[in-house]
PDB file of N, CA and C in Angstrom:
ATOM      1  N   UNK A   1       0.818  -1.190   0.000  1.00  0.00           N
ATOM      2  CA  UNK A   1       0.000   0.000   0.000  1.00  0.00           C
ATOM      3  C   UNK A   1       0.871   1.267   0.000  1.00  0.00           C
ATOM      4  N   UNK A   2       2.239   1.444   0.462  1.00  0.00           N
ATOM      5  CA  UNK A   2       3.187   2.047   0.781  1.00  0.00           C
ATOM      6  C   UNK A   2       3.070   2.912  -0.735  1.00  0.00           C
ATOM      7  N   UNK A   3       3.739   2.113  -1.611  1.00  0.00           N
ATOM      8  CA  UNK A   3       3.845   2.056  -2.978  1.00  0.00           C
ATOM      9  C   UNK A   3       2.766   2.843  -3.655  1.00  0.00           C
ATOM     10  N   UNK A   4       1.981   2.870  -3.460  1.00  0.00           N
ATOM     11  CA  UNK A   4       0.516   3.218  -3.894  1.00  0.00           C
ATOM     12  C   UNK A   4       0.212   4.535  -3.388  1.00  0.00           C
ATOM     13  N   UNK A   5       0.739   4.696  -2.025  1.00  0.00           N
ATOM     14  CA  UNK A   5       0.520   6.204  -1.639  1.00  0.00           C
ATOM     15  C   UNK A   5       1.666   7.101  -1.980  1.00  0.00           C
ATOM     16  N   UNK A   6       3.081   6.048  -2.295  1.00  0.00           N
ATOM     17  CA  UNK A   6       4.120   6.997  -2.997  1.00  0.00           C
ATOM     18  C   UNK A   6       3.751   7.151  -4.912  1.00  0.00           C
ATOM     19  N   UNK A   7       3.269   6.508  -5.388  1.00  0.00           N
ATOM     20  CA  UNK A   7       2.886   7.064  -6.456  1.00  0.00           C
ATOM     21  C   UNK A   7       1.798   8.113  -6.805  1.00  0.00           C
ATOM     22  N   UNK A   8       0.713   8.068  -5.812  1.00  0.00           N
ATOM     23  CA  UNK A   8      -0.405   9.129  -5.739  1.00  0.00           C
ATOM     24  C   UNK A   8       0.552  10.579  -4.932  1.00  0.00           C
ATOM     25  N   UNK A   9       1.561  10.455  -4.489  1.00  0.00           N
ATOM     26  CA  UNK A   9       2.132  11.589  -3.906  1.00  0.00           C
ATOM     27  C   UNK A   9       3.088  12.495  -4.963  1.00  0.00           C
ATOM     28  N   UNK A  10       3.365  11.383  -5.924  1.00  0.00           N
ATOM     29  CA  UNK A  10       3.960  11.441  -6.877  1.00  0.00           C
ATOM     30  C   UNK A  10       3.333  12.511  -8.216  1.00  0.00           C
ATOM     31  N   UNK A  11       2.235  11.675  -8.081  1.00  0.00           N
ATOM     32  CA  UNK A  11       1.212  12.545  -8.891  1.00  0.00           C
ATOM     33  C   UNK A  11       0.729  13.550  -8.500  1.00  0.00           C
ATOM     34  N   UNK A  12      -0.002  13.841  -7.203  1.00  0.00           N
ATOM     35  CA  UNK A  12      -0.333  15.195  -7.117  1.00  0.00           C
ATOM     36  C   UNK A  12       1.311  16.330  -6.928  1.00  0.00           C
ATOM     37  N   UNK A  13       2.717  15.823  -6.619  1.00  0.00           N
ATOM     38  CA  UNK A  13       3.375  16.435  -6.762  1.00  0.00           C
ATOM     39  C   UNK A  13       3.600  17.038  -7.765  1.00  0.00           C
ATOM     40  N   UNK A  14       3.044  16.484  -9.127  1.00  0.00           N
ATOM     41  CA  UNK A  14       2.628  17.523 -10.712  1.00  0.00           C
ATOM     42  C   UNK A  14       1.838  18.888 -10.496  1.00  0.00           C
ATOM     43  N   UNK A  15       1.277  18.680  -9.462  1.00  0.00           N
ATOM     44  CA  UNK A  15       0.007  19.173  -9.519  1.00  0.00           C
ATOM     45  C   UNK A  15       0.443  21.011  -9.471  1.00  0.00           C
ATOM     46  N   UNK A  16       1.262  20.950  -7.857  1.00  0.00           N
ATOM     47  CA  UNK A  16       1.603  22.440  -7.711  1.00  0.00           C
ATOM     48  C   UNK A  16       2.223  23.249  -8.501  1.00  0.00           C
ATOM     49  N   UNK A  17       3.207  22.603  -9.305  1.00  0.00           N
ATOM     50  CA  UNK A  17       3.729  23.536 -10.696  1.00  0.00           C
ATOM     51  C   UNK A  17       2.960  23.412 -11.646  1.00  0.00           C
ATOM     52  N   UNK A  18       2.149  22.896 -11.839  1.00  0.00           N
ATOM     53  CA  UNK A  18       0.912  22.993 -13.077  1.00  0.00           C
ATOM     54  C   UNK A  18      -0.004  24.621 -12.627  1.00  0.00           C
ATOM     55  N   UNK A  19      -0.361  24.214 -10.952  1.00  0.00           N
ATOM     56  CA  UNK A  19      -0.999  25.371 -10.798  1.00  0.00           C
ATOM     57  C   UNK A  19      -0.288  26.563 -10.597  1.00  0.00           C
ATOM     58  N   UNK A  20       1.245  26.810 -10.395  1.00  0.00           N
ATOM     59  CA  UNK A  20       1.528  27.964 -10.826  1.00  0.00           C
ATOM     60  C   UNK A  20       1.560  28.198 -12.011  1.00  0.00           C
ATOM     61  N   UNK A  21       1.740  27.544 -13.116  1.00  0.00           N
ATOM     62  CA  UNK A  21       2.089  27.661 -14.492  1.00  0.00           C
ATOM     63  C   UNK A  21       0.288  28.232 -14.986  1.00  0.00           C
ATOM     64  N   UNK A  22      -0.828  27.770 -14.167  1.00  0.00           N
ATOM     65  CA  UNK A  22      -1.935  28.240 -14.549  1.00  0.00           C
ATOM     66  C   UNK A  22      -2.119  29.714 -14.074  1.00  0.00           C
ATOM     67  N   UNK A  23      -1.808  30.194 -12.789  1.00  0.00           N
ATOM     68  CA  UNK A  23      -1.805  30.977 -12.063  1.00  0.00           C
ATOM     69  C   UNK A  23      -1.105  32.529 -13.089  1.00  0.00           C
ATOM     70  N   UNK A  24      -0.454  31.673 -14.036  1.00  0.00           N
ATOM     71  CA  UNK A  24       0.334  33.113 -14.480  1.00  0.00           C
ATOM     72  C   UNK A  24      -0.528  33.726 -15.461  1.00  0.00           C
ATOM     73  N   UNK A  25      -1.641  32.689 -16.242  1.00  0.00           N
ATOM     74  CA  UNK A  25      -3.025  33.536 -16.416  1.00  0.00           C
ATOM     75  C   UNK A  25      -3.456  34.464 -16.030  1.00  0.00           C
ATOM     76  N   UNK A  26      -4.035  35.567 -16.039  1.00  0.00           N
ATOM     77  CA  UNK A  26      -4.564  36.612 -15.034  1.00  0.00           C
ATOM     78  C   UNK A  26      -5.977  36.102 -14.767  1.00  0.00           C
ATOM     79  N   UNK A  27      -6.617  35.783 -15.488  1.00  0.00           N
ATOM     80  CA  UNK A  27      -7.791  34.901 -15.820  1.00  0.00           C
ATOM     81  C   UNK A  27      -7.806  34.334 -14.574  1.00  0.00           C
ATOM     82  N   UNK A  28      -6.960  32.928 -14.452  1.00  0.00           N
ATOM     83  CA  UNK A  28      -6.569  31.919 -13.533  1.00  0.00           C
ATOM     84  C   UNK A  28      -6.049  32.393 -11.938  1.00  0.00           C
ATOM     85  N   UNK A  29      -5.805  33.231 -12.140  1.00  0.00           N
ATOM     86  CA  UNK A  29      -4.134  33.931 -10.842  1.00  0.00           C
ATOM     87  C   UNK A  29      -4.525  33.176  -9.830  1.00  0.00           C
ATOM     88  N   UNK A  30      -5.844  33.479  -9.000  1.00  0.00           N
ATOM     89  CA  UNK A  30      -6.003  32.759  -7.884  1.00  0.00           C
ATOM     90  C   UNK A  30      -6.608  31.325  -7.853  1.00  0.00           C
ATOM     91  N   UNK A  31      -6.802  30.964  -8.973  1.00  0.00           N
ATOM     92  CA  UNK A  31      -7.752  29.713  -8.560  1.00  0.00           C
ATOM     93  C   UNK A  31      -6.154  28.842  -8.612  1.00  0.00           C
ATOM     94  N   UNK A  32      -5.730  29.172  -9.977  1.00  0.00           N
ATOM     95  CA  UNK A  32      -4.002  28.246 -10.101  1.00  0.00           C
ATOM     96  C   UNK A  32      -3.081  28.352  -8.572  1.00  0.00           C
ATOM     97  N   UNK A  33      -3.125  29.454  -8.052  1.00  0.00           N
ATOM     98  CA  UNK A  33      -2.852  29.209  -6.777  1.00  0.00           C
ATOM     99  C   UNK A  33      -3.261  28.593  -5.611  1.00  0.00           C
ATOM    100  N   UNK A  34      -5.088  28.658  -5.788  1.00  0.00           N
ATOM    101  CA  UNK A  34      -5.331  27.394  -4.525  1.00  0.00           C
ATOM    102  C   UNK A  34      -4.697  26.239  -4.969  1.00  0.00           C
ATOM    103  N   UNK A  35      -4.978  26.046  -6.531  1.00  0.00           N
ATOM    104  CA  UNK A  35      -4.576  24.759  -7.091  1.00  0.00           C
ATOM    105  C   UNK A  35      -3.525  23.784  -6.365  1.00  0.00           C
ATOM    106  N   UNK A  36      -2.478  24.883  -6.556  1.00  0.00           N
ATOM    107  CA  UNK A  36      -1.086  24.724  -6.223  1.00  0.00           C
ATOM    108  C   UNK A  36      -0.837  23.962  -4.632  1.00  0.00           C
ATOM    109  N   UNK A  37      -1.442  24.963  -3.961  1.00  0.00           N
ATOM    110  CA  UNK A  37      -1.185  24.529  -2.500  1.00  0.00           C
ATOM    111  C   UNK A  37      -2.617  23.563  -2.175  1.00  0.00           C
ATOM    112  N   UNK A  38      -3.246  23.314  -2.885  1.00  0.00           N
ATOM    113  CA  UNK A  38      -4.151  21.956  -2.250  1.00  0.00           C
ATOM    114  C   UNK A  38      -3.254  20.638  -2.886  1.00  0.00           C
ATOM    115  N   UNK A  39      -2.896  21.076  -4.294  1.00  0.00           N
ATOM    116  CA  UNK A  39      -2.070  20.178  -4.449  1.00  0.00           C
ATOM    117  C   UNK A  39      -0.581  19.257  -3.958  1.00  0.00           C
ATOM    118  N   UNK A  40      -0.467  20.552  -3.333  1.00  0.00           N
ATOM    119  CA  UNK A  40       1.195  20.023  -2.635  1.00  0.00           C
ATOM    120  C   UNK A  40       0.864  19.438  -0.862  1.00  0.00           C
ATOM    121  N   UNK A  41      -0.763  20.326  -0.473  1.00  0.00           N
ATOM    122  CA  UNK A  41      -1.262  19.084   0.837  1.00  0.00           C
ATOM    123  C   UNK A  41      -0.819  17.863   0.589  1.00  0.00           C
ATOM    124  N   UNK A  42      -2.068  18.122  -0.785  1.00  0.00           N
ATOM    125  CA  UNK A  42      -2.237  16.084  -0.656  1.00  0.00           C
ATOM    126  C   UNK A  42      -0.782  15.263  -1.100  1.00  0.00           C
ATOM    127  N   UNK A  43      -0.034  16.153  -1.924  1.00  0.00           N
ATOM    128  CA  UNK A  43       0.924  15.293  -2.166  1.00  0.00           C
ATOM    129  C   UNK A  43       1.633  14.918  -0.988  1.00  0.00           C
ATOM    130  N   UNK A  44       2.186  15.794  -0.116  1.00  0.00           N
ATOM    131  CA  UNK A  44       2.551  15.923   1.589  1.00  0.00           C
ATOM    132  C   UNK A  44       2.352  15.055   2.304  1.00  0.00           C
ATOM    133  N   UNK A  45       0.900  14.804   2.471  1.00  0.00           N
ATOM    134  CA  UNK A  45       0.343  13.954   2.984  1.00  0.00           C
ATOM    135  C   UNK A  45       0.380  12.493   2.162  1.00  0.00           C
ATOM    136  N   UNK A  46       0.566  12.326   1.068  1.00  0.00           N
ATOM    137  CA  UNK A  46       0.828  10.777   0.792  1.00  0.00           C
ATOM    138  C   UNK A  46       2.093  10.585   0.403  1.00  0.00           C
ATOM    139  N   UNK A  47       2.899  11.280   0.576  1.00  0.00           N
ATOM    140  CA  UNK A  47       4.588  11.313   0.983  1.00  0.00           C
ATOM    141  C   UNK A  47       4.489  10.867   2.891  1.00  0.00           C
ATOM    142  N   UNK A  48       3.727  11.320   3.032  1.00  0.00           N
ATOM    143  CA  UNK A  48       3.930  11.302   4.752  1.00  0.00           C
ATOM    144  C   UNK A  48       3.484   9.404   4.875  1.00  0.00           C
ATOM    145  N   UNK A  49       2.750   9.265   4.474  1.00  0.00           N
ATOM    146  CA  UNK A  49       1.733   7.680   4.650  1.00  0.00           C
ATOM    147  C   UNK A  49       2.939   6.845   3.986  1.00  0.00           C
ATOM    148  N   UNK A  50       3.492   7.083   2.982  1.00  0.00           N
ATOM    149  CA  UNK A  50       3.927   6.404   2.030  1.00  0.00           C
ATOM    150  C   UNK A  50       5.369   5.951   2.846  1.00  0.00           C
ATOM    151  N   UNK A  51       6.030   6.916   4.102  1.00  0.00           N
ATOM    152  CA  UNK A  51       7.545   7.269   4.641  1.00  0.00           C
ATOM    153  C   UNK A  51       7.150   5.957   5.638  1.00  0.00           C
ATOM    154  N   UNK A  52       5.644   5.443   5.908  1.00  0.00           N
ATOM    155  CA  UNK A  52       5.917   4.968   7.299  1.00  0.00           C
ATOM    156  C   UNK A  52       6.430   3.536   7.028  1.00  0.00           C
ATOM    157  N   UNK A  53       7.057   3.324   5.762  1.00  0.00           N
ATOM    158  CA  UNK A  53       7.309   1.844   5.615  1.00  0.00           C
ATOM    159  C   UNK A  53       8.304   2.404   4.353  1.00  0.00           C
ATOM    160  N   UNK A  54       8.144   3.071   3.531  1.00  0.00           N
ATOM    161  CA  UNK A  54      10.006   2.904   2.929  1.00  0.00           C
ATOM    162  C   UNK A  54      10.271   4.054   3.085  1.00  0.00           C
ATOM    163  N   UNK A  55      11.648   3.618   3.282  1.00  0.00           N
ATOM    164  CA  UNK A  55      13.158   4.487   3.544  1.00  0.00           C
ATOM    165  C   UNK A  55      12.909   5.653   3.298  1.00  0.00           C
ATOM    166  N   UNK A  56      13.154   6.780   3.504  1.00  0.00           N
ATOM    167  CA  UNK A  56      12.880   7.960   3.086  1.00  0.00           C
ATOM    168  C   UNK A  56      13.663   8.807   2.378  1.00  0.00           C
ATOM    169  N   UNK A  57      15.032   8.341   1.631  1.00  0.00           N
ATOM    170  CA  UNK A  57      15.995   8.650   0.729  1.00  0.00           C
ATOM    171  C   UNK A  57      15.083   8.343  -0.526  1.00  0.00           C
ATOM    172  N   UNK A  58      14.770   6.779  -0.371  1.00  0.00           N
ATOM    173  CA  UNK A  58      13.906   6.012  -1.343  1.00  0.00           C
ATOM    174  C   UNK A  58      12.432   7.199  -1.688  1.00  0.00           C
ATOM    175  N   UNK A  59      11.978   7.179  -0.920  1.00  0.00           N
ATOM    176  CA  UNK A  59      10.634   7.858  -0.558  1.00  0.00           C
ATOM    177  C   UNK A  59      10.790   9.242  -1.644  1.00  0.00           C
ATOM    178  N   UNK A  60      11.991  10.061  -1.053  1.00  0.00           N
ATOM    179  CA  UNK A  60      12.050  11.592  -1.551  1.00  0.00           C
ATOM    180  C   UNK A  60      12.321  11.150  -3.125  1.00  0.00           C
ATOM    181  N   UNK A  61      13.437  10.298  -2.949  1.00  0.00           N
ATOM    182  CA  UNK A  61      13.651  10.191  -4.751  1.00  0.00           C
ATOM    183  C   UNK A  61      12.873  10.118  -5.799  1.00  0.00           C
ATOM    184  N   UNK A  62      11.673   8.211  -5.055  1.00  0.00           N
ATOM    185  CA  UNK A  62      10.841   8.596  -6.038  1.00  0.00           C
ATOM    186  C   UNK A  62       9.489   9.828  -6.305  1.00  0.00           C
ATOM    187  N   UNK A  63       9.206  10.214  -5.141  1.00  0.00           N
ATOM    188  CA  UNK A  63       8.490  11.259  -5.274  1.00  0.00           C
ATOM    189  C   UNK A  63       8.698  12.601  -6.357  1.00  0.00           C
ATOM    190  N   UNK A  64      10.176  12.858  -6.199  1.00  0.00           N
ATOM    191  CA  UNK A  64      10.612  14.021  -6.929  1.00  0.00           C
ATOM    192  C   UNK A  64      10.968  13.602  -7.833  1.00  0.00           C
ATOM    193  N   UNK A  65      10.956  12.228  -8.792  1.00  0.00           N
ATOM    194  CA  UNK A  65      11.222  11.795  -9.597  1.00  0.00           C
ATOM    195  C   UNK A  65       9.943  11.938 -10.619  1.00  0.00           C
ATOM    196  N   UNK A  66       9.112  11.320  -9.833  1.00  0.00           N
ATOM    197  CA  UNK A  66       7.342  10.960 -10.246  1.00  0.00           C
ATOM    198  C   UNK A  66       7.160  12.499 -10.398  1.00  0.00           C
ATOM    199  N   UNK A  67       7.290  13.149  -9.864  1.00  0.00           N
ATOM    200  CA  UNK A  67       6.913  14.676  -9.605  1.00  0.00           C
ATOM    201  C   UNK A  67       7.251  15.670 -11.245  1.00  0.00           C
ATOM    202  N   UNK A  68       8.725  15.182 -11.691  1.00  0.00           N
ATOM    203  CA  UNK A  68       9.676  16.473 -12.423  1.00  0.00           C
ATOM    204  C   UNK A  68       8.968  15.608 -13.634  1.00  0.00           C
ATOM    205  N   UNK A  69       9.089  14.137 -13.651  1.00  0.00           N
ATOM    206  CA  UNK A  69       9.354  13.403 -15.161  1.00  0.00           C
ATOM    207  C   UNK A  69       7.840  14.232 -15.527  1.00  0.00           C
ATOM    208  N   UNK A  70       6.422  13.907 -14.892  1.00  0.00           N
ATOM    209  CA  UNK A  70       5.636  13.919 -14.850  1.00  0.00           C
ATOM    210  C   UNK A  70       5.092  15.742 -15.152  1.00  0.00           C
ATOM    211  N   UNK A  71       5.458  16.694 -14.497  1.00  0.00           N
ATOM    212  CA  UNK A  71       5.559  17.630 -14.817  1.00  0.00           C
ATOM    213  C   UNK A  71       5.949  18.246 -16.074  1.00  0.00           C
ATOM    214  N   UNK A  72       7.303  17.534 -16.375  1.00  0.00           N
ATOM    215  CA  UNK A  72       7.830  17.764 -18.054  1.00  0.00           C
ATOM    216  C   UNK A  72       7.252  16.955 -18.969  1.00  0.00           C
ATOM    217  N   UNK A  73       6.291  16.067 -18.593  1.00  0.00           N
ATOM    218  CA  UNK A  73       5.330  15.459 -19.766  1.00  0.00           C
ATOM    219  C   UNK A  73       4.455  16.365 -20.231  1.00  0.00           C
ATOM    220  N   UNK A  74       3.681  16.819 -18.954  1.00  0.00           N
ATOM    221  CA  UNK A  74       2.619  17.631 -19.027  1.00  0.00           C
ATOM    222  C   UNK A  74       3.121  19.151 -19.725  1.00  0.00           C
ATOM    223  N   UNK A  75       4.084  19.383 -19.208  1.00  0.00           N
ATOM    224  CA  UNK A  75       4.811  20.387 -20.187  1.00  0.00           C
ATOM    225  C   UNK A  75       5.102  21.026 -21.230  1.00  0.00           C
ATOM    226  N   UNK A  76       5.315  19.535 -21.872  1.00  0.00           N
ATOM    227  CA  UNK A  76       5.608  19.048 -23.745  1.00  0.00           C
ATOM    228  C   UNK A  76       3.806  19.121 -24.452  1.00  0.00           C
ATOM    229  N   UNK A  77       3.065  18.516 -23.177  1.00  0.00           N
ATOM    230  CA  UNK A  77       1.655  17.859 -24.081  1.00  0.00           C
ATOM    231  C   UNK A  77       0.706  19.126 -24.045  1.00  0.00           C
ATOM    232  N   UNK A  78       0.839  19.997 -23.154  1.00  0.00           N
ATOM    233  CA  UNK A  78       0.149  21.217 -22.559  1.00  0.00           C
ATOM    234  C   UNK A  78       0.459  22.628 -22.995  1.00  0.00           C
ATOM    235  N   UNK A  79       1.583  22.741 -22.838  1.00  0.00           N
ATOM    236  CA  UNK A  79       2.226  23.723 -23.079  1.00  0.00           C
ATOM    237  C   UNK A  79       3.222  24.403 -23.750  1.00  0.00           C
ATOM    238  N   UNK A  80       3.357  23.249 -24.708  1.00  0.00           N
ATOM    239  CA  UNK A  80       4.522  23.154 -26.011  1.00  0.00           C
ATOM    240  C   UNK A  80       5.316  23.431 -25.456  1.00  0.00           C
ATOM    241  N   UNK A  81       5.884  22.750 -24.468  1.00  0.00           N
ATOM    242  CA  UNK A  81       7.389  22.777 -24.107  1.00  0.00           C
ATOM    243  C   UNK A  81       8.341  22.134 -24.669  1.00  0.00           C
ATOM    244  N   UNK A  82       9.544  22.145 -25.020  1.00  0.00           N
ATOM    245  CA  UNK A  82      10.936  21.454 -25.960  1.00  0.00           C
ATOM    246  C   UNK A  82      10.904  20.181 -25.535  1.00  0.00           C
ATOM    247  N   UNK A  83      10.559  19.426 -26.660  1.00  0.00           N
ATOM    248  CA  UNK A  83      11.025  18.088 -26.817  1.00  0.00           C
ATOM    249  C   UNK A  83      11.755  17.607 -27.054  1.00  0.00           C
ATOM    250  N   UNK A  84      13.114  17.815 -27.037  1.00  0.00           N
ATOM    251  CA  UNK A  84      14.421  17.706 -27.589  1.00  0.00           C
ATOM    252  C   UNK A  84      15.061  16.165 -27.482  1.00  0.00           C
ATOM    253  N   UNK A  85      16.087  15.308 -27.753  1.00  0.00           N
ATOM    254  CA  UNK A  85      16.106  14.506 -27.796  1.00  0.00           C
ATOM    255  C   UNK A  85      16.725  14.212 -25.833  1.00  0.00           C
ATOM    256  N   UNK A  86      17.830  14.956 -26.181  1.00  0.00           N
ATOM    257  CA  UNK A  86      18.400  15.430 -24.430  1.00  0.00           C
ATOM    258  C   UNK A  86      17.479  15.569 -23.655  1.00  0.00           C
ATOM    259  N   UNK A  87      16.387  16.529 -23.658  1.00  0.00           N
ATOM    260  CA  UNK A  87      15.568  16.416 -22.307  1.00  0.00           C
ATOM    261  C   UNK A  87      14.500  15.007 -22.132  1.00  0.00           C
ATOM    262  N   UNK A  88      13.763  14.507 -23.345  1.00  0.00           N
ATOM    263  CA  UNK A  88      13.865  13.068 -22.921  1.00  0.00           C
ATOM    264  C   UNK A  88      14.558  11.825 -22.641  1.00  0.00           C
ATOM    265  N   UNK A  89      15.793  11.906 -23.370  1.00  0.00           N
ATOM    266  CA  UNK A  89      16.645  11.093 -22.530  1.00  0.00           C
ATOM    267  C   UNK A  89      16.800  11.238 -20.789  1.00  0.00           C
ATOM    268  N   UNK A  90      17.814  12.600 -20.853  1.00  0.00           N
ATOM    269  CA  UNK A  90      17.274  12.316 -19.433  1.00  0.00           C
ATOM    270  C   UNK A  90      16.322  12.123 -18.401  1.00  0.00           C
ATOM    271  N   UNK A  91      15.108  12.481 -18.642  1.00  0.00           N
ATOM    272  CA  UNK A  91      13.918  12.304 -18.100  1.00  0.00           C
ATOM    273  C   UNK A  91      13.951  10.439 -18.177  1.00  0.00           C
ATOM    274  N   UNK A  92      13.946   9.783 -19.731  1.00  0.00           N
ATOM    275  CA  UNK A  92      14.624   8.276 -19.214  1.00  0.00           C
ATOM    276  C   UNK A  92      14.967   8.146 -17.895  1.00  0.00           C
ATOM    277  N   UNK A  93      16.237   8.918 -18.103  1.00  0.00           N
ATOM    278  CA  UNK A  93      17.571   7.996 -16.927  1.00  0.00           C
ATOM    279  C   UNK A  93      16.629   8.546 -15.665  1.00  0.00           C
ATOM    280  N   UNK A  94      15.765   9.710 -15.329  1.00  0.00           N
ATOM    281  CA  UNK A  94      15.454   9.483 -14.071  1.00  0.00           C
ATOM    282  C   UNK A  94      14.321   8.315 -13.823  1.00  0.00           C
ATOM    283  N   UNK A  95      13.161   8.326 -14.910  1.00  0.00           N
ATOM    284  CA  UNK A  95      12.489   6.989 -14.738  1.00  0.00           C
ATOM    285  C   UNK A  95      13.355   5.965 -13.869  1.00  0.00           C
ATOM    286  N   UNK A  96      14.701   5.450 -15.166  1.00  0.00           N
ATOM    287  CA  UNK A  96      15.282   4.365 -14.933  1.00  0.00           C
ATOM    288  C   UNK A  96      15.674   4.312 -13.264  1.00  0.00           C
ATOM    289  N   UNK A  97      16.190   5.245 -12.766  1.00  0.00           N
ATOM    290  CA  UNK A  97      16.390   5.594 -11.423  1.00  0.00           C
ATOM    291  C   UNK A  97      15.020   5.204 -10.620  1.00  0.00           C
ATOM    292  N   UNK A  98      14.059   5.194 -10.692  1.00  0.00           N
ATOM    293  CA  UNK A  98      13.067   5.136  -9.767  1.00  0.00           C
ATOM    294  C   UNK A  98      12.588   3.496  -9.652  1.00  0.00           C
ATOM    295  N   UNK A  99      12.756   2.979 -11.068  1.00  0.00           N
ATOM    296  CA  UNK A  99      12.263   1.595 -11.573  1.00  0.00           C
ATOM    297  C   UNK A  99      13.463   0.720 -10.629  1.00  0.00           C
ATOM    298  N   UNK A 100      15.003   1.684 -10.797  1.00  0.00           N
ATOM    299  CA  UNK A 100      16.261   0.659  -9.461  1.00  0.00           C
ATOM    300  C   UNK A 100      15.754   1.100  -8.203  1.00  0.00           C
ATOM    301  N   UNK A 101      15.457   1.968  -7.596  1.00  0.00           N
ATOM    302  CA  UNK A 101      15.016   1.911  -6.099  1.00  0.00           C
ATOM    303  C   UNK A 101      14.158   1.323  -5.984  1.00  0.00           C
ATOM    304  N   UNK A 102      12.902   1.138  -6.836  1.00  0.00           N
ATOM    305  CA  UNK A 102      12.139   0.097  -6.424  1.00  0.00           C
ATOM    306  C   UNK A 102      12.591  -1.347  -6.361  1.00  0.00           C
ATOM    307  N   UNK A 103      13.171  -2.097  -7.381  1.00  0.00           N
ATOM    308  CA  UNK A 103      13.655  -2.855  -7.608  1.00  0.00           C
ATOM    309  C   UNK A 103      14.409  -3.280  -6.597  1.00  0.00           C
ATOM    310  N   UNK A 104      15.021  -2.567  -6.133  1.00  0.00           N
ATOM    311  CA  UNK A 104      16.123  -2.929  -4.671  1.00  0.00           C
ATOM    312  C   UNK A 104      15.765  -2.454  -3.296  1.00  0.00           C
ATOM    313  N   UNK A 105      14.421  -2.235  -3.265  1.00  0.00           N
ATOM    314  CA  UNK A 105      13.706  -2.142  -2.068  1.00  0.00           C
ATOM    315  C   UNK A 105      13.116  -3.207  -1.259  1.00  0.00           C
TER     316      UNK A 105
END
């Protein structure tokens, strides 16, 4: 279950830079900002559930892993951000990084 609340922590960790990136709307300003910080609660909170059974090196990595890759997807698909061959590679190697901590957990 550990696992499960580090990937949902993972995901709403997308959440708070999405809602600043909405926030810079004028349209948006404040709602992208509740966005932001309801989003980084819940992520908080299933970072917190997720710590009481793995490691918490493990824990932060994949969180901020799940968090950036996930963010720069939404990035590319949302917001025409650079798709370059370099920034998906590395975005790879951090996947690959999250797929070995699990793996050796």
């Amino acid at each position: 279950m550990s696992w499960l609340y580090l990937l949902l922590a993972g995901l709403f960790e997308m959440g708070w830079p999405i809602g600043f990136k909405l926030s810079q709307n004028d349209n948006f300003k404040f709602q992208g900002i509740a966005l932001a910080i309801i989003f980084m609660a819940l992520s908080g909170f299933f970072l917190w559930l997720a710590q009481k059974t793995i490691p918490i090196g493990t824990a932060y990595a994949v969180w901020t892993g799940i968090g950036a890759v996930g963010t720069l997807a939404v990035g590319i698909v949302f917001f025409g951000d650079s798709s370059n061959f370099w920034r998906l590679f590395s975005a790879m190697l951090i996947v690959l990084g999250i797929i070995g901590l699990k793996l050796t957990d």
